[in-house]
C-alpha atoms as a PDB file:
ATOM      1  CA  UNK A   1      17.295 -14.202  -3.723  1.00  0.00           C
ATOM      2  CA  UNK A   2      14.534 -15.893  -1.855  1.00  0.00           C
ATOM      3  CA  UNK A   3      14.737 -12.794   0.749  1.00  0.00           C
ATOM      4  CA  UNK A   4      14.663 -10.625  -2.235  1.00  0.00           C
ATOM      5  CA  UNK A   5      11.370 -12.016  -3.584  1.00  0.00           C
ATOM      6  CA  UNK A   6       9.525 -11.861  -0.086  1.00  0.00           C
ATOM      7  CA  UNK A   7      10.549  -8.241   0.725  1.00  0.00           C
ATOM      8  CA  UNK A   8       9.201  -7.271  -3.041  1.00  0.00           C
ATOM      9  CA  UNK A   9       6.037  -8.995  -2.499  1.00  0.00           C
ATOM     10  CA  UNK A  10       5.470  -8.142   0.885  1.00  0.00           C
ATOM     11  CA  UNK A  11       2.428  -9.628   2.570  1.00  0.00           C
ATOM     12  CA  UNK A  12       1.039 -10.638  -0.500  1.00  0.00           C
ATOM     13  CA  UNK A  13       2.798 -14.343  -0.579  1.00  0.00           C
ATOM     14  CA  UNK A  14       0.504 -15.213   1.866  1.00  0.00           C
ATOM     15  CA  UNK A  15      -2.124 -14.812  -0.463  1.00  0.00           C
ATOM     16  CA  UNK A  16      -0.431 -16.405  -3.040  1.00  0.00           C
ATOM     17  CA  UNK A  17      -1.434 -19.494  -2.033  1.00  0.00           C
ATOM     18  CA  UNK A  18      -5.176 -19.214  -2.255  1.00  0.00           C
ATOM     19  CA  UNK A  19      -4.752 -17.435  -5.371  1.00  0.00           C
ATOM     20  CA  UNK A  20      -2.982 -20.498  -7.170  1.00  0.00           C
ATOM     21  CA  UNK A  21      -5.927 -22.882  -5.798  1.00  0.00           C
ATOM     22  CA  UNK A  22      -4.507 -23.424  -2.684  1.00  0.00           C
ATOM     23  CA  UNK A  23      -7.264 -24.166   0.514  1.00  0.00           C
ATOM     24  CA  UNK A  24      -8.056 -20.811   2.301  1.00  0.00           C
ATOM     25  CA  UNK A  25      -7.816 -20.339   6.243  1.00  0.00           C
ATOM     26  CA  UNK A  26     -11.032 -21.301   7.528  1.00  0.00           C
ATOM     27  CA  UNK A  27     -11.899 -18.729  10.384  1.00  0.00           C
ATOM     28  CA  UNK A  28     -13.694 -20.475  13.465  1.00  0.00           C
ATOM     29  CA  UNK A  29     -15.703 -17.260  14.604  1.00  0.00           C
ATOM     30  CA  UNK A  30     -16.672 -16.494  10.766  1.00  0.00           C
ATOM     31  CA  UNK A  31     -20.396 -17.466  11.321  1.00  0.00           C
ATOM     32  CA  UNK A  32     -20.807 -15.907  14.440  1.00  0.00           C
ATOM     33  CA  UNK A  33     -19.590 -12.732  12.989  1.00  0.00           C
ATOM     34  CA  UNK A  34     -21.563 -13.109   9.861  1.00  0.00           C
ATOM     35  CA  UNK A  35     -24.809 -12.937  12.467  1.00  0.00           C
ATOM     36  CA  UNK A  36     -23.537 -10.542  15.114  1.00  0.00           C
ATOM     37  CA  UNK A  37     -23.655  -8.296  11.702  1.00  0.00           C
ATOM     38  CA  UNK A  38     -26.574  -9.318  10.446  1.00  0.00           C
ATOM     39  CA  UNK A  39     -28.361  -8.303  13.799  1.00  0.00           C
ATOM     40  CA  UNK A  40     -27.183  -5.339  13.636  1.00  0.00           C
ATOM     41  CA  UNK A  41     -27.908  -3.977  10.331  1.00  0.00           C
ATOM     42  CA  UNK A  42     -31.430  -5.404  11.330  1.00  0.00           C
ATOM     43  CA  UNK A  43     -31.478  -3.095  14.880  1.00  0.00           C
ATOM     44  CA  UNK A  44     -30.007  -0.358  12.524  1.00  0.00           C
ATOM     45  CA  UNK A  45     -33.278  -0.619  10.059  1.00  0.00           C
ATOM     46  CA  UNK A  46     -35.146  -0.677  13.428  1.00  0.00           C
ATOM     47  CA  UNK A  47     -33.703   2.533  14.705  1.00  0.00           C
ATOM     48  CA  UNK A  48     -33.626   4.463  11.627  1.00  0.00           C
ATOM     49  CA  UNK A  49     -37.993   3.263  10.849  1.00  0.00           C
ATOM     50  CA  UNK A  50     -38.636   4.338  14.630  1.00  0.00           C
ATOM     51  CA  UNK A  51     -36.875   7.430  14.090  1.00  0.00           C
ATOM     52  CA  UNK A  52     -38.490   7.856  10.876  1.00  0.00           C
ATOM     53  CA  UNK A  53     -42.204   7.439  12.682  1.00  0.00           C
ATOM     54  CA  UNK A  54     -41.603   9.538  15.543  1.00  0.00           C
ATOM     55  CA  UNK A  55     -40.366  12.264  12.914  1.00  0.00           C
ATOM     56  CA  UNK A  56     -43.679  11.831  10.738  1.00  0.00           C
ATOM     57  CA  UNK A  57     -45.971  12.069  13.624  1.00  0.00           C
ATOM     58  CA  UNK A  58     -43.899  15.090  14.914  1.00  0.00           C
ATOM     59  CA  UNK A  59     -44.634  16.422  11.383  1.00  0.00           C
ATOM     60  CA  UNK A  60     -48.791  15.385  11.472  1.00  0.00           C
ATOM     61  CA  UNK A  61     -48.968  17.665  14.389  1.00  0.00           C
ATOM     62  CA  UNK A  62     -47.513  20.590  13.055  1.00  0.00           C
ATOM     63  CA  UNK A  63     -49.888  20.609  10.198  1.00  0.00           C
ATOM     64  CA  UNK A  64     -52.831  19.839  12.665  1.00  0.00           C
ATOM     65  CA  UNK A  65     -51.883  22.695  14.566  1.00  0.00           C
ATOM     66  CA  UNK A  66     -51.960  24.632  11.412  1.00  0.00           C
ATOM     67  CA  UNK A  67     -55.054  23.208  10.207  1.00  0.00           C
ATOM     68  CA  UNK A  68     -56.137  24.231  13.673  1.00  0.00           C
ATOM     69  CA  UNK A  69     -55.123  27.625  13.278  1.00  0.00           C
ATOM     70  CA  UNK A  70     -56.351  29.060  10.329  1.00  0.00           C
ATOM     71  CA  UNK A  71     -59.528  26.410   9.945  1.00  0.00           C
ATOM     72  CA  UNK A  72     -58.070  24.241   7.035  1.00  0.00           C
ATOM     73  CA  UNK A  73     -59.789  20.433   6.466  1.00  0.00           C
ATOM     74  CA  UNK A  74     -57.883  17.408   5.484  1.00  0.00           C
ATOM     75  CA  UNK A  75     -58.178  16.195   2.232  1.00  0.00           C
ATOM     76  CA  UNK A  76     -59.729  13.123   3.154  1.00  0.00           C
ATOM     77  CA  UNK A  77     -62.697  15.416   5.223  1.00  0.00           C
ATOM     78  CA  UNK A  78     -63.657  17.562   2.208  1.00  0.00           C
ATOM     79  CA  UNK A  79     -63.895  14.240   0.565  1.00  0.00           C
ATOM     80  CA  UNK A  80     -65.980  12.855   2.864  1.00  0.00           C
ATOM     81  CA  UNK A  81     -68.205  15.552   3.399  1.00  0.00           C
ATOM     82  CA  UNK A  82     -69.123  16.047  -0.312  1.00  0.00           C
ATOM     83  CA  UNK A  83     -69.759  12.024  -0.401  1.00  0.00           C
ATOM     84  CA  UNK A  84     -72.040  13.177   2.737  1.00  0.00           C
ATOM     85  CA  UNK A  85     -73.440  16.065   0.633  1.00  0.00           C
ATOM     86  CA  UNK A  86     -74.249  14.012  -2.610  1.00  0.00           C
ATOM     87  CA  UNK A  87     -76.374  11.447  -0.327  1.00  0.00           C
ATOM     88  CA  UNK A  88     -78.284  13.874   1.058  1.00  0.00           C
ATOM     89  CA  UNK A  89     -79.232  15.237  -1.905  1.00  0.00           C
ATOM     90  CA  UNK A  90     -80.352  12.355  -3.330  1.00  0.00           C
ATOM     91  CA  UNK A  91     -81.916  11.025  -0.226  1.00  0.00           C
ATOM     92  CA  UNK A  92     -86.014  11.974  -1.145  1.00  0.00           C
ATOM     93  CA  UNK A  93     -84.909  10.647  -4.609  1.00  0.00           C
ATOM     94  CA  UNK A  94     -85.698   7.565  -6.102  1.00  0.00           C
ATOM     95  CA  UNK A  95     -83.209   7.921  -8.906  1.00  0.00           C
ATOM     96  CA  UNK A  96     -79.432   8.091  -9.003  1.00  0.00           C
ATOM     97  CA  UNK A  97     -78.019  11.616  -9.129  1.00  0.00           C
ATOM     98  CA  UNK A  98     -77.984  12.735 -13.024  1.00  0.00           C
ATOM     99  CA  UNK A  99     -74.919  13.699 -14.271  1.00  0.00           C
ATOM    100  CA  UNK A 100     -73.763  16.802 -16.242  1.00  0.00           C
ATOM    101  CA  UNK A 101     -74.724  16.622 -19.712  1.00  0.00           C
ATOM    102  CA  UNK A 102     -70.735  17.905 -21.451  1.00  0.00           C
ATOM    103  CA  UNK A 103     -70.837  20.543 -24.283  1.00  0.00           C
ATOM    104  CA  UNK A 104     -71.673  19.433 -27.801  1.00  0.00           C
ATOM    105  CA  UNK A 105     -73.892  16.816 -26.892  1.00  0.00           C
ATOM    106  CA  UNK A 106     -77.300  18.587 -26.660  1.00  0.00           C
ATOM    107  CA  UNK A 107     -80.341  18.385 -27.739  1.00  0.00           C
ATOM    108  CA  UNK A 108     -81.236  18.487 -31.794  1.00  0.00           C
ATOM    109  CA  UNK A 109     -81.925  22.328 -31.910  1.00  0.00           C
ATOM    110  CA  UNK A 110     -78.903  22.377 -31.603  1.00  0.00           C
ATOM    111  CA  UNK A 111     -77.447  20.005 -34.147  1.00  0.00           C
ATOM    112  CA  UNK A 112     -79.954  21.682 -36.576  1.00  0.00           C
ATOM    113  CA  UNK A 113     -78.267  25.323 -35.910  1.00  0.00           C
ATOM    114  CA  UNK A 114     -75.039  23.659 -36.879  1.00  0.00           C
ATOM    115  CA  UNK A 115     -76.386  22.203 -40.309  1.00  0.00           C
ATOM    116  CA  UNK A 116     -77.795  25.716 -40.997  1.00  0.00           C
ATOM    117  CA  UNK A 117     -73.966  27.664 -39.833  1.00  0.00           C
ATOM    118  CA  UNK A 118     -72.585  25.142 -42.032  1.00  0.00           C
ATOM    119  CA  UNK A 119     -75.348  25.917 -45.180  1.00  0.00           C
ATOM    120  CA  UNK A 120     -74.666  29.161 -45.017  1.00  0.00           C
ATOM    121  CA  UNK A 121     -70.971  28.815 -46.101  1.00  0.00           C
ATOM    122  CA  UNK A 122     -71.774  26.663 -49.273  1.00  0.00           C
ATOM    123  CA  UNK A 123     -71.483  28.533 -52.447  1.00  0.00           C
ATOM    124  CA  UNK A 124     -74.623  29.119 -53.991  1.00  0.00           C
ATOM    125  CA  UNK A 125     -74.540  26.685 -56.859  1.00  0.00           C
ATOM    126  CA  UNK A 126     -73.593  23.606 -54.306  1.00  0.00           C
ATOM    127  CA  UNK A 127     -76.983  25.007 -52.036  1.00  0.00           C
ATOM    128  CA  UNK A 128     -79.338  24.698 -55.837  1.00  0.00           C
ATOM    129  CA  UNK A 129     -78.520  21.253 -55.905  1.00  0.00           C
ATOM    130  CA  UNK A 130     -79.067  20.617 -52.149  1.00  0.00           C
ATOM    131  CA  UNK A 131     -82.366  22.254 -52.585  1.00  0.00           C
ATOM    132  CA  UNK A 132     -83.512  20.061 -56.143  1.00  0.00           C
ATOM    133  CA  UNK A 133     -83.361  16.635 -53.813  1.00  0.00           C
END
């Protein structure tokens, strides 16, 4: 019967004994093989950044060529140049560059010709009793 019950479980009696609480089998190389792995997953990440960098510059001088070719800036030399620009304007200047007044905030002309557009749309009765005050 004994026979019986290790041919049915296999390999797995073994095991049994760790599963019911029983000491496992220390392995003496276990910490050296827990670094050797370590290492190299770490000289994996190394490859695959290098790779990654050599790729990207590959990449940077493709689109320099381009930029080359058909007389394209960077981004970051438009940006510069209009800081360039704006200081030059203001160079004789002894103020700070004025900024761009936005629409609807103007001058009172203007907020006058908005009363009156607005005065023109009250009834006539409403506009006698704007006109007694």
């Amino acid at each position: 019967m004994n026979f019986v019950m290790k041919q049915a479980l296999g390999g797995a009696t073994k095991d049994m004994g760790k599963m019911l609480g029983g000491e496992e089998e220390k392995d003496p190389d276990a910490q050296k093989k827990e670094e050797e792995r370590q290492e190299a997953l770490r000289q994996q990440e190394e490859e695959r950044k290098a790779k990654y960098a050599r790729m990207e510059a590959e990449r940077e001088n493709i689109r320099q060529g381009i930029r080359d070719k058909y007389g394209i800036k960077k981004k970051e030399e438009k940006e510069a140049e209009a800081a360039a620009a704006m200081e030059q304007a203001s160079e004789g200047s002894l103020t700070r560059p004025k900024k761009a007044v936005p629409t609807g905030c103007g001058d009172e002309e203007e907020e006058e010709s908005i009363v009156d557009t607005v005065m023109k749309f009250i009834p006539a009765p409403l506009m006698d009793m704007f006109n007694k005050k």
